[in-house]
Each structure stands twice: as C-alpha cells, then as structure tokens.
N, C-alpha and C. Protein backbone atom coordinates (compact mmCIF):
# COMPACT_ATOMS: atom_id res chain seq x y z
N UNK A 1 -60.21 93.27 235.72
CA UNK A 1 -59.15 94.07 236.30
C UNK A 1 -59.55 94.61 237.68
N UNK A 2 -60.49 94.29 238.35
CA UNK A 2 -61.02 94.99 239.78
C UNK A 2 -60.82 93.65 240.54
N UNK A 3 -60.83 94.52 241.83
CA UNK A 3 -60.27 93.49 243.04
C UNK A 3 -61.61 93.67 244.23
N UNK A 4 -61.59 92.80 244.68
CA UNK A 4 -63.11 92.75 245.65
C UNK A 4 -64.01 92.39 245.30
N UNK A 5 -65.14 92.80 245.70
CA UNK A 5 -66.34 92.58 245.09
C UNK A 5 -67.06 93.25 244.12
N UNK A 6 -66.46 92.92 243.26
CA UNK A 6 -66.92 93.36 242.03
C UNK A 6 -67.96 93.42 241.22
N UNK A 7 -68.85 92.34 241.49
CA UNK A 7 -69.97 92.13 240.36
C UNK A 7 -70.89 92.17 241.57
N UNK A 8 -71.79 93.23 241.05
CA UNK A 8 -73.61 92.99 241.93
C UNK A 8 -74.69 93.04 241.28
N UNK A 9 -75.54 92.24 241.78
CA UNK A 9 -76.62 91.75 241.02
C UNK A 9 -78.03 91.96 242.73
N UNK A 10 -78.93 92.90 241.79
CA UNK A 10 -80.31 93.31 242.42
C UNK A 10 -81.67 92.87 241.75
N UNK A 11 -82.04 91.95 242.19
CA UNK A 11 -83.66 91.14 242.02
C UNK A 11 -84.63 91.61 242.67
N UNK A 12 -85.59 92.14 242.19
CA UNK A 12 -86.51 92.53 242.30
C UNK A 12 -87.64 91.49 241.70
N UNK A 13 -88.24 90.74 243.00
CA UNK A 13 -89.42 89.73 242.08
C UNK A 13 -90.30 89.45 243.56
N UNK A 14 -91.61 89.81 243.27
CA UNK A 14 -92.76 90.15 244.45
C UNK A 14 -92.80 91.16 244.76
N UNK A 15 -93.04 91.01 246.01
CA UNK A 15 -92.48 92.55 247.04
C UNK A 15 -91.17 92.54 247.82
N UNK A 16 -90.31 91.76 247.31
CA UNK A 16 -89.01 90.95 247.90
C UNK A 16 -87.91 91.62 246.92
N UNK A 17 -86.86 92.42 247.65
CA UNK A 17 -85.53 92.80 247.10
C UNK A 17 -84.58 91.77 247.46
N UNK A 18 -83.63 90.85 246.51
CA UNK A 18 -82.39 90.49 246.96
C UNK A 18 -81.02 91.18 246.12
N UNK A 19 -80.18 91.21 247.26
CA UNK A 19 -78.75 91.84 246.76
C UNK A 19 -77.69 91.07 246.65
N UNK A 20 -77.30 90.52 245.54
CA UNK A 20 -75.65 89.81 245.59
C UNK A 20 -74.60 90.38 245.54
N UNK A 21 -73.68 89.98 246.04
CA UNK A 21 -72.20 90.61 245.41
C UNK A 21 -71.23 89.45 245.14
N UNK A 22 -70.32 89.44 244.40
CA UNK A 22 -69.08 88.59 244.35
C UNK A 22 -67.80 89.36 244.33
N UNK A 23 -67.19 88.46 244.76
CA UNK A 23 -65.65 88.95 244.35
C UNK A 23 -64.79 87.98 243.08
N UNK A 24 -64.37 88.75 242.49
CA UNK A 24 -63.78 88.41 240.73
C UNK A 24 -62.93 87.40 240.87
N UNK A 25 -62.87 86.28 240.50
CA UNK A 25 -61.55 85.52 240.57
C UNK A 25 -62.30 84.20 240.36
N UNK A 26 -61.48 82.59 240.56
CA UNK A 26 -61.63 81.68 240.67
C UNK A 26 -62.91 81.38 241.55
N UNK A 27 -63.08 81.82 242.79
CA UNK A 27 -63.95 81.57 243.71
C UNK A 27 -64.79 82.82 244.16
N UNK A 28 -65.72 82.69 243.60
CA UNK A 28 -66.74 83.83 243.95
C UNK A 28 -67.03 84.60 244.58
N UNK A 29 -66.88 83.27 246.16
CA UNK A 29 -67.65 84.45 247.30
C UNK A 29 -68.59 85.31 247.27
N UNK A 30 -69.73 84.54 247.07
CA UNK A 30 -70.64 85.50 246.58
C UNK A 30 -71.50 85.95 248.22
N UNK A 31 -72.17 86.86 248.52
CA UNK A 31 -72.89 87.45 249.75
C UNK A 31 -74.25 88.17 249.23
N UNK A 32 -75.22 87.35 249.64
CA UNK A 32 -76.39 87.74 249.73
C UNK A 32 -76.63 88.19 250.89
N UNK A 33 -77.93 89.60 250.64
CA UNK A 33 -78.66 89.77 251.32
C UNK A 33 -80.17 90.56 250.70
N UNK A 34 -81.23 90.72 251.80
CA UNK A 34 -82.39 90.56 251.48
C UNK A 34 -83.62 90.84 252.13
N UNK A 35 -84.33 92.08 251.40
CA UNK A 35 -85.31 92.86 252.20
C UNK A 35 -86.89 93.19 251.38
N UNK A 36 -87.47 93.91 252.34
CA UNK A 36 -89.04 93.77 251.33
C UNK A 36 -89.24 94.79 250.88
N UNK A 37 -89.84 95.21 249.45
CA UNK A 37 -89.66 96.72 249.09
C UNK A 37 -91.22 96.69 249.36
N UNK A 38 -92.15 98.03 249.20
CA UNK A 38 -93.04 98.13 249.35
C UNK A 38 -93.75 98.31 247.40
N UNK A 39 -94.92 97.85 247.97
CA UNK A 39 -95.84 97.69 246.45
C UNK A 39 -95.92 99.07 245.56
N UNK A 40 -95.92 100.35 246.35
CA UNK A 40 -95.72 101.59 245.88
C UNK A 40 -94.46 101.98 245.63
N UNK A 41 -93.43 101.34 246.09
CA UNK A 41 -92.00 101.61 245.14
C UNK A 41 -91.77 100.90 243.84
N UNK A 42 -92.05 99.64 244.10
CA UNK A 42 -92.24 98.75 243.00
C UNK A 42 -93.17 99.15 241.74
N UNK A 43 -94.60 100.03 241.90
CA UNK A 43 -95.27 100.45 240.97
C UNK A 43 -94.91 101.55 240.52
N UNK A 44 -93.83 102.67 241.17
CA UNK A 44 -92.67 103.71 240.73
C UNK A 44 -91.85 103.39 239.54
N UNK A 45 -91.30 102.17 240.02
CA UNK A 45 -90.04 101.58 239.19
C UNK A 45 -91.02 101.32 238.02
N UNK A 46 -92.24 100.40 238.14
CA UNK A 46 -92.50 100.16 236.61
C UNK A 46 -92.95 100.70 235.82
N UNK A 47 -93.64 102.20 236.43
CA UNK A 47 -94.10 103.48 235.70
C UNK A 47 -92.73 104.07 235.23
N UNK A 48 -91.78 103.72 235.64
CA UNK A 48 -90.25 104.32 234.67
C UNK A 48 -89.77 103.41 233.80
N UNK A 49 -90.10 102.57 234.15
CA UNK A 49 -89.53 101.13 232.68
C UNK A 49 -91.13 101.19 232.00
N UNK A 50 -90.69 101.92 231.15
CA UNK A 50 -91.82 101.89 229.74
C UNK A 50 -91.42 100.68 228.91
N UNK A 51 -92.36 99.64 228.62
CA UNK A 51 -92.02 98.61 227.99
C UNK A 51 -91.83 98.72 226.51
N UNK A 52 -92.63 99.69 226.31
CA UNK A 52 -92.89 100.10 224.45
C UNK A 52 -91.58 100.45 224.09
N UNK A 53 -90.69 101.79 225.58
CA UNK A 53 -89.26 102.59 224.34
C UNK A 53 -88.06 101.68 225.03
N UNK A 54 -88.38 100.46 225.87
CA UNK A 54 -87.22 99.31 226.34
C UNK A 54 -87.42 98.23 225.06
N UNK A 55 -88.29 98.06 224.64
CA UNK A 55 -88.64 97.30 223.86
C UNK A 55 -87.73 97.33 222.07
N UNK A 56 -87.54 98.74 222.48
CA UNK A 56 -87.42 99.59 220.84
C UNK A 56 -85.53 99.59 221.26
N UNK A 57 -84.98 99.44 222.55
CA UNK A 57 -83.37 99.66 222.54
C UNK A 57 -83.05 98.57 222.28
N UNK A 58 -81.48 98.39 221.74
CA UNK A 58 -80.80 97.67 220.78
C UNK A 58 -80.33 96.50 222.58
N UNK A 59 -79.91 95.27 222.61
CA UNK A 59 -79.56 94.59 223.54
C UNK A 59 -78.20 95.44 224.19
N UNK A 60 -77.32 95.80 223.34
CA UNK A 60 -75.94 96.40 224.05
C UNK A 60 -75.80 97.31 223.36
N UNK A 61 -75.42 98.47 224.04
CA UNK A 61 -75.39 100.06 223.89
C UNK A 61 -74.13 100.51 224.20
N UNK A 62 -73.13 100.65 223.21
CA UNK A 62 -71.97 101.24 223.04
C UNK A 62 -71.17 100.19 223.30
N UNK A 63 -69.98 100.48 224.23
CA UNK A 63 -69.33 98.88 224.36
C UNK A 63 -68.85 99.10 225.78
N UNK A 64 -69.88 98.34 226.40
CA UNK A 64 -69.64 98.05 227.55
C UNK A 64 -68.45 97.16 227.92
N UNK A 65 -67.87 97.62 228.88
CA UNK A 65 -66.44 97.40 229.63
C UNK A 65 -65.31 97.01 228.55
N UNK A 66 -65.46 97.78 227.60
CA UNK A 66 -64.43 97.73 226.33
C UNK A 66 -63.25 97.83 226.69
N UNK A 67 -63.20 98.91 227.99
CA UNK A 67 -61.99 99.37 228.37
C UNK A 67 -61.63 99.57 229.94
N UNK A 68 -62.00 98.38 230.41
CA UNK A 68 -62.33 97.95 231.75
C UNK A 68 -63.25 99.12 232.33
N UNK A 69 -63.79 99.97 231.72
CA UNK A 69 -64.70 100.90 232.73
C UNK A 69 -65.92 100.20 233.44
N UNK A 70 -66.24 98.85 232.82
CA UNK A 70 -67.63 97.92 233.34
C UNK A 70 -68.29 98.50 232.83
N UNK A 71 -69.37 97.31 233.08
CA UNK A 71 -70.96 97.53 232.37
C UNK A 71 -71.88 97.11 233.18
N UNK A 72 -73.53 97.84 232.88
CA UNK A 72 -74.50 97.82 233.79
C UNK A 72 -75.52 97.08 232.47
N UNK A 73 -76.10 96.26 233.71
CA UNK A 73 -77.52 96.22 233.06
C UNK A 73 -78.74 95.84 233.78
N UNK A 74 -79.59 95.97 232.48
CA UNK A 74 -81.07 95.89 233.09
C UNK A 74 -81.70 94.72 232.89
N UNK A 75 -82.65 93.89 233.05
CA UNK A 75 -83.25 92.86 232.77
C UNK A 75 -84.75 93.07 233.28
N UNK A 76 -85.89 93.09 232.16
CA UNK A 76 -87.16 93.23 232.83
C UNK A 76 -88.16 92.06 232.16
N UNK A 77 -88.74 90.87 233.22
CA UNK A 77 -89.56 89.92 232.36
C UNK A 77 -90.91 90.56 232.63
N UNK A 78 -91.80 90.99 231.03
CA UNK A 78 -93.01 91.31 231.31
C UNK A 78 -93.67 90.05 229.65
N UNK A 79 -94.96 90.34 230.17
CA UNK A 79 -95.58 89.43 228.86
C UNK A 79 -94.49 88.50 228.56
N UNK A 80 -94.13 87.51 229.15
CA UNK A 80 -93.66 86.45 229.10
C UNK A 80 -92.42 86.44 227.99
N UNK A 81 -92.03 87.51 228.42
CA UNK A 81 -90.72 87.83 227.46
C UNK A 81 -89.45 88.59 228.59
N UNK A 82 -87.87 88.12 228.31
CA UNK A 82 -87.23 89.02 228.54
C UNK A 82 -86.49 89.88 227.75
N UNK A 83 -86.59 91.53 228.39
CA UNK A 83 -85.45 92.54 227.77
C UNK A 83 -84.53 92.43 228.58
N UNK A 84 -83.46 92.78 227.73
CA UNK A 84 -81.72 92.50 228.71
C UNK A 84 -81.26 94.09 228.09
N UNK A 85 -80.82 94.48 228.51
CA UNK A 85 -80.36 96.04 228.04
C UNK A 85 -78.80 96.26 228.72
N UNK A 86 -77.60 96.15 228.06
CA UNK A 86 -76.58 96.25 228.42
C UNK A 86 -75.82 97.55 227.84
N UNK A 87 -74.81 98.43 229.00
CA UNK A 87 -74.72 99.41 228.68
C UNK A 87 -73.33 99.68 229.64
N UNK A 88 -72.44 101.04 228.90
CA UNK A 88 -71.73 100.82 229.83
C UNK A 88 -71.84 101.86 231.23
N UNK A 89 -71.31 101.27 232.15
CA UNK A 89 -71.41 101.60 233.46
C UNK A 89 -71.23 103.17 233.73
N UNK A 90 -72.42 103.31 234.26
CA UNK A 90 -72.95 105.00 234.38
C UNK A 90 -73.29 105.66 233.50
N UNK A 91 -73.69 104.67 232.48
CA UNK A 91 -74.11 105.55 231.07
C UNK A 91 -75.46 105.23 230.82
N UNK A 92 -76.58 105.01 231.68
CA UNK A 92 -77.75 104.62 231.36
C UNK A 92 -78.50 105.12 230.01
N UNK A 93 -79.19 104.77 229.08
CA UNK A 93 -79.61 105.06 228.21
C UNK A 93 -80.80 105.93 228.52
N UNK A 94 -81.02 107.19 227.98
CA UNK A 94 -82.07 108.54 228.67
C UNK A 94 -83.25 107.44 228.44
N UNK A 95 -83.67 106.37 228.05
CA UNK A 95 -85.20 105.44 228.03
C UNK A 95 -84.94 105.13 229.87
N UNK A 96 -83.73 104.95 230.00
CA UNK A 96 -83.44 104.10 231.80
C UNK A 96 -83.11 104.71 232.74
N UNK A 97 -82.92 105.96 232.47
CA UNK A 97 -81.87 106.87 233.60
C UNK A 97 -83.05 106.99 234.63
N UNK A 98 -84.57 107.49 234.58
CA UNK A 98 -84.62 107.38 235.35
C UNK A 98 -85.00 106.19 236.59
N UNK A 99 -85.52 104.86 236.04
CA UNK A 99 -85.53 104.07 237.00
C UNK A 99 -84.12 103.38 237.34
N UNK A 100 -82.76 103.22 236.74
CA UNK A 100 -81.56 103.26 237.25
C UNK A 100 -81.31 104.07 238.52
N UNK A 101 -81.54 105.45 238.06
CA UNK A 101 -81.38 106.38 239.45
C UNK A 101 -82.03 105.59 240.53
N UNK A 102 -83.40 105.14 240.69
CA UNK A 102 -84.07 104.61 241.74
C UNK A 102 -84.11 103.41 242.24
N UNK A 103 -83.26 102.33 240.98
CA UNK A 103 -82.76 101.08 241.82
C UNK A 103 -81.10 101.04 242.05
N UNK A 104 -80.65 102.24 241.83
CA UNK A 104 -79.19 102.76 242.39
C UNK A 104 -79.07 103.00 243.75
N UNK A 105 -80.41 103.44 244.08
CA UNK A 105 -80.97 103.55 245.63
C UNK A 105 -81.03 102.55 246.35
N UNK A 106 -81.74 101.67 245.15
CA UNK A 106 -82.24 100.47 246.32
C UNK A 106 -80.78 99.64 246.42
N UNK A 107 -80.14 99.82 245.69
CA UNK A 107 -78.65 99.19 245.78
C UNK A 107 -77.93 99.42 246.58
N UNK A 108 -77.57 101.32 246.81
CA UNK A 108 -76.95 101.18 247.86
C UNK A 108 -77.55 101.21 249.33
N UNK A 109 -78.63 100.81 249.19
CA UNK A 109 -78.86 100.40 250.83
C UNK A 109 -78.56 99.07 251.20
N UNK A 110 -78.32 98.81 250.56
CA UNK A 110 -77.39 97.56 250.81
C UNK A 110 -76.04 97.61 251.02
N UNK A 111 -75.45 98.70 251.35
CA UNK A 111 -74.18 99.27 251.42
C UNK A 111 -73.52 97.98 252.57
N UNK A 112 -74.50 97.78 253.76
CA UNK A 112 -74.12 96.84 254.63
C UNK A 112 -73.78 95.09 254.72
N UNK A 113 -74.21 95.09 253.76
CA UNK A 113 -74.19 93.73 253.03
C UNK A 113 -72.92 93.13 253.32
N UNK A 114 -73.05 92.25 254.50
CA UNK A 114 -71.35 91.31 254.71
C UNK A 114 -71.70 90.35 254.93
C-alpha cells in the first residue's frame, strides 16, 4: 500500500556500509549507495547484538505488516549461521532496540541517496 520508495535495505559487511532503496511496484528502481563505516562503530554495533539473547528470539515477532504498518528486520551472520529477526516496524524487540537505534543512524545518513 506505499508509494515511492518503499523498501530499504542496509549491509553492513567489512568496514563498508551499502544502502538500497526501491520503489514498490512491477519495476523496482532500486538506488544504491555506499560508504565506509569505521572499525569502532562496527565493534559498537556488535557489542549491542548479543548473539546468546538474538539467538533465544522467535524468527517473527508479532505480525509484522499485518496491517500495512510494515515490518523491520534484522539479519546477523556469525559462526557460520544466520539469525533473521522480523518484527513490526518501530517495534524493535528490547534484545534490539538498542543497536536498531544505531543503524537507524547509519540509515538515515543516507537521507541523500538519489
């Protein structure tokens, strides 16, 4: 039910941030862009993703975009495994709120992204 660019997607892998966006429909249009985070933000973020209480949440948490409000999620590959943690949008689970808050950041600096 949203118009524009709707869906964004933030990768975090190295010391390398990329930002996608699309717009909803038949044809994507998708727009990348792409910057370097530093090794001390990156070791922030993973001192807030505790693997032990991500490990212990259920894959989808309540019902995301049940009611077109959208849904967020997380994805973290460690020990050769992935967690996917789906939730709905702005409702981070108190295990995520706080590294959400801090790649909410790194998201919208990408505000410029065209």
């Amino acid at each position: 039910m949203c118009v524009g660019y709707c869906s964004s997607n933030l990768l975090i892998s190295d010391l390398k941030l990329t930002f996608s966006k699309s717009k909803n429909g038949q044809t994507a249009d998708t727009k990348t862009c792409s910057k370097t985070i530093s090794e001390a933000d990156i070791n922030a973020i993973k001192k807030e993703l505790n693997l032990e209480k991500i490990s212990a949440l259920p894959e989808v948490i309540g019902c995301p975009d049940c009611a077109d409000g959208g849904a967020e999620w997380i994805a973290i590959n460690a020990d050769g495994k992935q967690y996917k943690i789906t939730y709905e949008y702005g409702k981070a689970p108190k295990e995520l709120e706080a590294a959400v808050a801090r790649l909410k950041v790194l998201k919208d600096s990408f505000k410029d992204c065209n």
